[in-house]
Protein backbone atom coordinates (compact mmCIF):
# COMPACT_ATOMS: atom_id res chain seq x y z
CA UNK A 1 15.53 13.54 -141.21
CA UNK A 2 14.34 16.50 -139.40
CA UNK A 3 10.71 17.67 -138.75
CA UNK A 4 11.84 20.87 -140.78
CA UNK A 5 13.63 18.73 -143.42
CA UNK A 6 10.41 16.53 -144.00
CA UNK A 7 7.99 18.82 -143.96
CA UNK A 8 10.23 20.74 -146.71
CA UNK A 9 10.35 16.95 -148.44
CA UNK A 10 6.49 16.27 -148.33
CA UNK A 11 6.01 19.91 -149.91
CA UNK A 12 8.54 19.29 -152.82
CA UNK A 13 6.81 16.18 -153.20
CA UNK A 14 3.48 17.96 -153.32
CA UNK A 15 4.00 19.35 -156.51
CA UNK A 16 6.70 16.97 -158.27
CA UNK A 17 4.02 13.86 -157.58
CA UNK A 18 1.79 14.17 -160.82
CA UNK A 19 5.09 14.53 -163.05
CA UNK A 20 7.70 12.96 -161.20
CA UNK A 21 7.95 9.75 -163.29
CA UNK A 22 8.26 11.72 -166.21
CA UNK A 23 10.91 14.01 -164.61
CA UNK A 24 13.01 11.00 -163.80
CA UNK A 25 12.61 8.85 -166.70
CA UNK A 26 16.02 8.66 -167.36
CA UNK A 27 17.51 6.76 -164.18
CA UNK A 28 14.92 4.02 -165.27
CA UNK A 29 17.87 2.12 -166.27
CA UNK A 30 19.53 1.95 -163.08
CA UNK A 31 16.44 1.74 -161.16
CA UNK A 32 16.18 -1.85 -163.17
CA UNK A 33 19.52 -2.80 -162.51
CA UNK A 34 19.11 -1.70 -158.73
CA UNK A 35 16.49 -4.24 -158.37
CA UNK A 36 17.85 -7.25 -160.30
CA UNK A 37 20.74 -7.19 -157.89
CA UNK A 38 18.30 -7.83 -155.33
CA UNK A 39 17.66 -11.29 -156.75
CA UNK A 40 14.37 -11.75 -155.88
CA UNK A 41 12.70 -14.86 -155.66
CA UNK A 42 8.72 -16.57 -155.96
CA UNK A 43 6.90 -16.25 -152.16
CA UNK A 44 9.14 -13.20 -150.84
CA UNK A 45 8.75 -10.16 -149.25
CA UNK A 46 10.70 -7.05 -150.39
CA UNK A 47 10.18 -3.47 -148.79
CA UNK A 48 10.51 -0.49 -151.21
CA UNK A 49 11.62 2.62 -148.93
CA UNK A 50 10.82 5.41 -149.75
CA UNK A 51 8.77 3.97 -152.85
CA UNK A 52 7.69 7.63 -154.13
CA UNK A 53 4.74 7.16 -157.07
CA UNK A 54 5.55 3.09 -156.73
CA UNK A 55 7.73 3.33 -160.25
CA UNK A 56 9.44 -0.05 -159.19
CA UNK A 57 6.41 -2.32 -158.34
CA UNK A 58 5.88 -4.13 -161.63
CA UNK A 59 9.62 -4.55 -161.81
CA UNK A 60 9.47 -5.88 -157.92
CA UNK A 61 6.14 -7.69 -157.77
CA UNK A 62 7.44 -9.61 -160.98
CA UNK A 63 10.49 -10.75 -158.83
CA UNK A 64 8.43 -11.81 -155.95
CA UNK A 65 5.36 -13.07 -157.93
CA UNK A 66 1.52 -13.96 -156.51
CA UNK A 67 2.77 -15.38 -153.75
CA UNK A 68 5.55 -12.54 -152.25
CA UNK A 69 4.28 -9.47 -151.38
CA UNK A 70 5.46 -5.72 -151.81
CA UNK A 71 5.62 -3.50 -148.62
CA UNK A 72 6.12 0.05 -149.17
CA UNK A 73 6.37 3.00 -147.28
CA UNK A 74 6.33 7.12 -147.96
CA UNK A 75 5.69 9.97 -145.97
CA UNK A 76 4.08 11.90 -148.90
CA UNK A 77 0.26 11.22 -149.64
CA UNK A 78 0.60 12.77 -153.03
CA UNK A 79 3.42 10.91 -154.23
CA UNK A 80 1.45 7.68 -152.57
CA UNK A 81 -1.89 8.24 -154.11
CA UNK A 82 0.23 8.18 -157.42
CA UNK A 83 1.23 4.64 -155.96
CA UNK A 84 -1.85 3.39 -155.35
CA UNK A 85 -2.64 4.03 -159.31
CA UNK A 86 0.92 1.41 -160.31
CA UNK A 87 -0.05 -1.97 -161.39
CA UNK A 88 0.78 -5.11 -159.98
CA UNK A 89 -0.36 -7.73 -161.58
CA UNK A 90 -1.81 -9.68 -158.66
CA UNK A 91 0.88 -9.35 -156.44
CA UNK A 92 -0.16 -7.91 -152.63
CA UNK A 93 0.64 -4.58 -151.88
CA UNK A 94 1.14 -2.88 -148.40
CA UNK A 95 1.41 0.88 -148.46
CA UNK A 96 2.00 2.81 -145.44
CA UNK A 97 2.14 6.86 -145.26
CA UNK A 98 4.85 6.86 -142.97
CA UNK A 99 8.63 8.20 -142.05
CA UNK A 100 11.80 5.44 -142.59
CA UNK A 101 12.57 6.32 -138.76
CA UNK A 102 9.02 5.29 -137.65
CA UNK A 103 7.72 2.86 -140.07
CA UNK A 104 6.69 -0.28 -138.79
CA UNK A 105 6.47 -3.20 -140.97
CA UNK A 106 3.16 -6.26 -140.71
CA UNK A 107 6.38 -8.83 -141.32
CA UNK A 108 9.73 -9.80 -141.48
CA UNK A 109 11.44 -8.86 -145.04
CA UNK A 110 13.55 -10.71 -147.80
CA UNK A 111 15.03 -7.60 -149.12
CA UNK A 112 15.03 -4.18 -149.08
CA UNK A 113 15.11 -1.29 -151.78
CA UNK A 114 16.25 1.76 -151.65
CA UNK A 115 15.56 3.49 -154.91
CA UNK A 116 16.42 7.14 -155.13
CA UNK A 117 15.67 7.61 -151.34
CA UNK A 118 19.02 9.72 -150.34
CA UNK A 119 17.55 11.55 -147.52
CA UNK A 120 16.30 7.68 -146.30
CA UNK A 121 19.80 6.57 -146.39
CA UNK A 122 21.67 9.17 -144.87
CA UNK A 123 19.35 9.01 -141.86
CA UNK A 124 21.43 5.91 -138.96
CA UNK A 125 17.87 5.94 -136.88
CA UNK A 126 15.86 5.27 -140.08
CA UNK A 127 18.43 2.47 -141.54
CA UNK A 128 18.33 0.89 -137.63
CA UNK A 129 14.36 0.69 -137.71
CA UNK A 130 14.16 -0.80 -141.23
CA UNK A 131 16.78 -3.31 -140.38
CA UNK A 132 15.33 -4.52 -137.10
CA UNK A 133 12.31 -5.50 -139.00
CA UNK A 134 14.33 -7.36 -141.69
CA UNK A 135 14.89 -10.83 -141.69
CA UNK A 136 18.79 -11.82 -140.54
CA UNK A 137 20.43 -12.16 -143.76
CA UNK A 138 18.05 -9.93 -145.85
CA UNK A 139 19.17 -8.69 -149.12
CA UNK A 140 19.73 -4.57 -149.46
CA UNK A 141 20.27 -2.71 -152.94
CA UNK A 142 20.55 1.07 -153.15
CA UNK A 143 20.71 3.69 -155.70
CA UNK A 144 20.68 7.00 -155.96
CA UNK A 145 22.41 9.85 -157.28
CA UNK A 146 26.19 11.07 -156.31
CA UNK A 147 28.78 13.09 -156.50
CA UNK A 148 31.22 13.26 -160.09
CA UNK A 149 34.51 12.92 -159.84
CA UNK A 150 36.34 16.53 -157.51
CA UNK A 151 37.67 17.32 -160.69
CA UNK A 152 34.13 17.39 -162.86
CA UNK A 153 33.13 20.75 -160.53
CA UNK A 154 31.24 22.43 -162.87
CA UNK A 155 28.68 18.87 -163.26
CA UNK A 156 28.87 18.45 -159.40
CA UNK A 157 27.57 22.01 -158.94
CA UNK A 158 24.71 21.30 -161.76
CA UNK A 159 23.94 18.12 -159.66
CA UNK A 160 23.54 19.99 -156.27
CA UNK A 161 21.46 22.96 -157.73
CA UNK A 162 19.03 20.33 -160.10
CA UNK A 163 18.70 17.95 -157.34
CA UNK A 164 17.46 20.38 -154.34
CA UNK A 165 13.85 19.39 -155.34
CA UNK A 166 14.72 16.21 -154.52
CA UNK A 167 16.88 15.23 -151.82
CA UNK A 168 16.69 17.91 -148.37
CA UNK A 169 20.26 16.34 -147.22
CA UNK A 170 23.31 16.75 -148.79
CA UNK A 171 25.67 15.27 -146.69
CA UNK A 172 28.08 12.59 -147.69
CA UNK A 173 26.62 13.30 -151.31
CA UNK A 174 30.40 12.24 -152.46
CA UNK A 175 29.43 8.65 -151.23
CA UNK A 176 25.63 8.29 -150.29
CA UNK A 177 26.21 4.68 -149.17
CA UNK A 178 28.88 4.90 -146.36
CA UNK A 179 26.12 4.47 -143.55
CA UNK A 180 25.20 1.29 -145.05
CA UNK A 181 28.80 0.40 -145.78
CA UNK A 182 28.93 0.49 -141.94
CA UNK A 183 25.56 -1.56 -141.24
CA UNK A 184 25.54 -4.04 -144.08
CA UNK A 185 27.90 -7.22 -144.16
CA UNK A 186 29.36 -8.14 -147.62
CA UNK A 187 28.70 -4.33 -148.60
CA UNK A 188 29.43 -3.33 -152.55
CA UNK A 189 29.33 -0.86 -154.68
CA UNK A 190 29.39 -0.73 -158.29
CA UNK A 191 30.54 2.83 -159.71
CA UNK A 192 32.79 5.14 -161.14
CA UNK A 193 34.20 9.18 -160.95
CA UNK A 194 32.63 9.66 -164.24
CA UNK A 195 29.08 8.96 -163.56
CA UNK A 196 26.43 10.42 -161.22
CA UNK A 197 24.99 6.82 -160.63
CA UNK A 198 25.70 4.01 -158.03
CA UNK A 199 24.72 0.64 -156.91
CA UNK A 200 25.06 -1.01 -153.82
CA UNK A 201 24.30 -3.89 -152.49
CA UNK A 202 24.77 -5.82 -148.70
CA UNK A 203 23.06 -7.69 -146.31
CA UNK A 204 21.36 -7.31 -142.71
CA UNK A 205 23.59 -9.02 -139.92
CA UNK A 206 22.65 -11.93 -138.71
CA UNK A 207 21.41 -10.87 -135.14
């Protein structure tokens, strides 16, 4: 992303922060399904990039339990004070304010979420930093929002006008996911022309 990109991102972010879960209450279901594909077990660590007001903690500390831990990065205070507020029941917590190109990590990940974090994914130097800090071999699940089928133009129009407070980069908004498609072995995705949803799921490379 660029400086002028995130500095437009952190402002949008300014103001959607005390209403955004509301405002996105209905992609809860595919948040929940985004994360079960991560199959998350007792003791691990799993990174939410891009974690916004920390919606997907319960769901993610209850994967990992007591003993895992939750690392989390955003570069928007607001949106990370919100965060801060998200119970976990006692699992740890690490919350950085920080870019996805210049994060770094205090340990190795399990798995990795990307939850509604477009401008994350489309960004190569941001998916190589994250992924150097992985563990070989660590899970990956994405969602996000996407392009309808060419022939739906009049929804694909509605999705680029009602999404501009929300994602800065458009590009590849027909298939979000092809940079990790290209960085992820045993890459899938799960979705079809008629909906504006996706999941997809890989692994880091064994290095």
């Amino acid at each position: 992303m660029t400086a002028a990109d995130l500095r437009r991102a952190v402002a949008h972010y300014r103001e959607l922060a005390p209403r955004y879960d509301h405002y996105t209450r209905r992609i809860n279901g595919v948040r929940e399904r985004t994360i079960a594909a991560l199959g998350l077990r007792r003791g691990e660590a799993v990174l939410d990039a891009g974690c916004g007001t920390g919606w997907c903690f319960p769901a993610l500390a209850a994967g990992v339990g007591p003993e895992g831990r939750i690392v989390a990065f955003d570069p928007s205070p607001e949106m990370l004070a919100q965060a801060r507020e998200r119970p976990t029941s006692s699992t740890h917590v690490d919350l950085i304010q920080a870019t996805g190109e210049e994060v770094r990590l205090p340990l190795a990940v399990d798995a990795i979420l990307f939850s509604y974090t477009h401008d994350v994914i489309r960004s190569r130097r941001a998916l190589e930093n994250l992924f150097a800090q992985a563990r070989p071999g660590a899970r990956v699940a994405a969602t996000s929002t996407k392009l309808y089928a060419p022939w739906l133009f009049p929804a694909n129009w509605y999705l680029r006008v009602t999404h501009r407070a929300y994602i800065t980069n458009f590009d590849s908004f027909a298939a979000p996911w092809s940079l990790l498609g290209e960085m992820l072995e045993d890459f899938r995705v799960e979705t079809h022309g008629l909906t504006q949803h996706y999941v997809a799921t890989g692994r880091v490379p064994a290095r």
